[in-house]
Protein backbone atom coordinates (compact mmCIF):
# COMPACT_ATOMS: atom_id res chain seq x y z
CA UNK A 1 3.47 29.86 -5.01
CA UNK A 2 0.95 29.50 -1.79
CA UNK A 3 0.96 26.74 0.27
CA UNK A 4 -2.02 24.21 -0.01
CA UNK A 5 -3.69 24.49 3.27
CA UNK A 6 -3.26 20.17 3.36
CA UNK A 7 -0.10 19.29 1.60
CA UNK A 8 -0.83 15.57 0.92
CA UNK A 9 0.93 12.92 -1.15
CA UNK A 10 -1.55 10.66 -3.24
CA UNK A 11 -0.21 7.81 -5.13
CA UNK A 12 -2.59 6.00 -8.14
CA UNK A 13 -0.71 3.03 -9.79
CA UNK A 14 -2.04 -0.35 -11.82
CA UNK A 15 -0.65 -3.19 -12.63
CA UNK A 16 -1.63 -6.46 -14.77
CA UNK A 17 -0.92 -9.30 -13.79
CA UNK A 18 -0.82 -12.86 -15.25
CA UNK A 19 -2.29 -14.77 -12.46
CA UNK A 20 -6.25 -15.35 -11.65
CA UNK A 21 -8.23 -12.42 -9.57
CA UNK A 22 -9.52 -14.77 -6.61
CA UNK A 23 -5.68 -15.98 -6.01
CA UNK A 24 -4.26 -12.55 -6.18
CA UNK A 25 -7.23 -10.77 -4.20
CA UNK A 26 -6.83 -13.42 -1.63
CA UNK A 27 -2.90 -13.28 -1.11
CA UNK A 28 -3.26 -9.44 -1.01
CA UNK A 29 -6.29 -9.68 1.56
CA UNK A 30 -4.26 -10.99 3.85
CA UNK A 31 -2.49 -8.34 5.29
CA UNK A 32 0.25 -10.27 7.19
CA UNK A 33 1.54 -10.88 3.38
CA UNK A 34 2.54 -7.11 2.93
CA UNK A 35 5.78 -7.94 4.18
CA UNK A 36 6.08 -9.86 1.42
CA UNK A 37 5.37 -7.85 -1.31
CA UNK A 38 4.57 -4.06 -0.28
CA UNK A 39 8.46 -2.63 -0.82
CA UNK A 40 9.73 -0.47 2.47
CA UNK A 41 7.55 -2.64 4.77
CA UNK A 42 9.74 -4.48 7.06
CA UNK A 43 7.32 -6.26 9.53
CA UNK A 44 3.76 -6.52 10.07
CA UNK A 45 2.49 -6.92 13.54
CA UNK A 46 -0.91 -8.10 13.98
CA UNK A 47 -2.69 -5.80 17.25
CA UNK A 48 -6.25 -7.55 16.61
CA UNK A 49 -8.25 -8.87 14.19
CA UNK A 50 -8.41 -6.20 11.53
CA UNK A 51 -5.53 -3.59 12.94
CA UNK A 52 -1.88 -3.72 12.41
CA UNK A 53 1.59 -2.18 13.25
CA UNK A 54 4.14 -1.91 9.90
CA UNK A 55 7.69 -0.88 10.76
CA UNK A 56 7.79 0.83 7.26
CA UNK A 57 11.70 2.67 6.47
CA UNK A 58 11.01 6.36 4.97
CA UNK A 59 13.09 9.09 3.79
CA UNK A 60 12.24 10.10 7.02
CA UNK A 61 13.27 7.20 9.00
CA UNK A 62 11.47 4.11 10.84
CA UNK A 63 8.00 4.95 10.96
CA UNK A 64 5.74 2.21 12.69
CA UNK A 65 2.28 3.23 11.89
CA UNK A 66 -0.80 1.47 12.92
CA UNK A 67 -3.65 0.39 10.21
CA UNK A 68 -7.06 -0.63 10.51
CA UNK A 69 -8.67 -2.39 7.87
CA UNK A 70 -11.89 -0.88 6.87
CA UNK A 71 -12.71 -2.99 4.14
CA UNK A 72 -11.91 -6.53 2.93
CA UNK A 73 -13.23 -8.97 1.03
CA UNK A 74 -15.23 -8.78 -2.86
CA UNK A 75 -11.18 -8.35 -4.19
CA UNK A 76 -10.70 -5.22 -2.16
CA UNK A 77 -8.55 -4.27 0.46
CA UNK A 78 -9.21 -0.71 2.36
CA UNK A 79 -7.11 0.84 5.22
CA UNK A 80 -6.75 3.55 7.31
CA UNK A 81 -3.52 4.84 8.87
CA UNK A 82 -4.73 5.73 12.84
CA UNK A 83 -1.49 6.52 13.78
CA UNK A 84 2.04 8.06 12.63
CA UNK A 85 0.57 8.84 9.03
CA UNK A 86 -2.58 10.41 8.16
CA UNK A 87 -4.27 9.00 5.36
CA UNK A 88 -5.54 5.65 3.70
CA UNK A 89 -5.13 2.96 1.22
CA UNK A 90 -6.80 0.60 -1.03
CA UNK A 91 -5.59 -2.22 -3.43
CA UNK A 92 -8.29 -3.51 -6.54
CA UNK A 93 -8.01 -6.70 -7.94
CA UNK A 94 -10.48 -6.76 -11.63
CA UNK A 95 -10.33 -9.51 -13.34
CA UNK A 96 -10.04 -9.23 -17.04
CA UNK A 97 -11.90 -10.89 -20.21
CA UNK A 98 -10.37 -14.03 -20.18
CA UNK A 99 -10.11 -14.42 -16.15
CA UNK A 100 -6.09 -15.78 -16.39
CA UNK A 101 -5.23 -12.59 -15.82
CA UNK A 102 -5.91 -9.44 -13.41
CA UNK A 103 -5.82 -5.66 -13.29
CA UNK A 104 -4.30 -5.00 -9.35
CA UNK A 105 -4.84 -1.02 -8.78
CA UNK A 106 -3.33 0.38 -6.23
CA UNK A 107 -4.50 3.83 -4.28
CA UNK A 108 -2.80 5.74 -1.69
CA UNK A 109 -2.86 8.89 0.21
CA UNK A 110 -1.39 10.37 3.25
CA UNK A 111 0.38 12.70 4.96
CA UNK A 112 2.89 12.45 7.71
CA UNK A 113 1.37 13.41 11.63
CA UNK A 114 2.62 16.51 12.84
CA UNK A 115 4.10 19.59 10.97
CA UNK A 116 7.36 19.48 11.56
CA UNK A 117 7.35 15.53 9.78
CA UNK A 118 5.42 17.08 7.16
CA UNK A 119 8.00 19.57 6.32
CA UNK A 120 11.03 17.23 6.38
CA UNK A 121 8.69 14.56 4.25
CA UNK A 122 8.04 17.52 2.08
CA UNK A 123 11.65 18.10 1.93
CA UNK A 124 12.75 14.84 1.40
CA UNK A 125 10.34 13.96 -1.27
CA UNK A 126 8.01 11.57 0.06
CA UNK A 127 5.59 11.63 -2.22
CA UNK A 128 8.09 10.71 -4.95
CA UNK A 129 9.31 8.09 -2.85
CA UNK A 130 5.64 6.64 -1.59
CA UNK A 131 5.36 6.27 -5.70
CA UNK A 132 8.41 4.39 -6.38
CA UNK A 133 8.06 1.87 -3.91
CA UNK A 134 4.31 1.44 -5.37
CA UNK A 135 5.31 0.93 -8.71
CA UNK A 136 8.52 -1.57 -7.18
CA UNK A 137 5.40 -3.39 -4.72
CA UNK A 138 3.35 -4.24 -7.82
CA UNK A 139 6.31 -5.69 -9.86
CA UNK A 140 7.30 -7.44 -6.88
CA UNK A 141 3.50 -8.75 -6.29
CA UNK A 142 3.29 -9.52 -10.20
CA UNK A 143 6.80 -11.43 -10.13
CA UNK A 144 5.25 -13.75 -6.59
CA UNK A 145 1.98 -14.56 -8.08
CA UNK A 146 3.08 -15.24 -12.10
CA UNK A 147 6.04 -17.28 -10.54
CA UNK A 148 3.26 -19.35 -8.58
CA UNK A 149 2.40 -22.62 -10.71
CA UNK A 150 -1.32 -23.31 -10.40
């Protein structure tokens, strides 16, 4: 087995969701919500207008990476990890045929700064875990916006 010269975790996940696109994509664009909904993230600090700290909890222990937010707006939500983690993320909302519902995809990639954290993550199964709690954030994010009465 050879190593892959970048050993990176991706995560792809979707989720429908029985709530309207523009409230969904809206909740999600704000970032300060992740607390709420993205599982593992315990607080959201906001540095400036469109960069944040998480304190996230990892198989690796407290991590508090910063994000920027490259994109935002037409029911997308793109970031960039530029510190702690290497790597990016984006959250879709499409809305389907009848508009009472939505499609929320979820895309993630990354890899842990520094070799030695990239072993232990390795070790430890992050990528395993980085899919779990994206699969638990979407139920979670389904369970806050279907439970909202419009």
């Amino acid at each position: 087995m050879g190593m892959k010269p970048q050993e990176a975790g991706s995560v792809a996940i979707e989720q429908l969701i029985d709530a309207p696109a523009p409230t969904v994509a809206s909740y999600i664009g704000d970032f300060r919500n992740a607390k709420e909904w993205m599982v593992g993230v315990e607080g959201v600090e906001s540095l400036s207008e469109d960069s944040y700290r998480l304190m996230l909890e990892s198989p690796v222990g407290r991590l508090e990476p910063e994000v920027r937010i490259l994109e935002h707006g037409n029911r997308v939500i793109r970031w960039t990890y530029t510190s702690a983690i290497e790597g990016s993320g984006e959250v879709t909302v499409s809305e389907t045929e009848d508009g009472s519902s939505c499609l929320v995809s979820y895309i993630s990639n990354f890899r842990l700064k520094g070799k030695v954290l990239n072993q232990a993550a390795r070790f430890v199964g992050m990528e395993r875990f980085a899919r779990r709690n994206g699969e638990r954030s979407l139920l979670r994010l389904k369970h806050l916006m279907e439970a909202r009465r419009y």
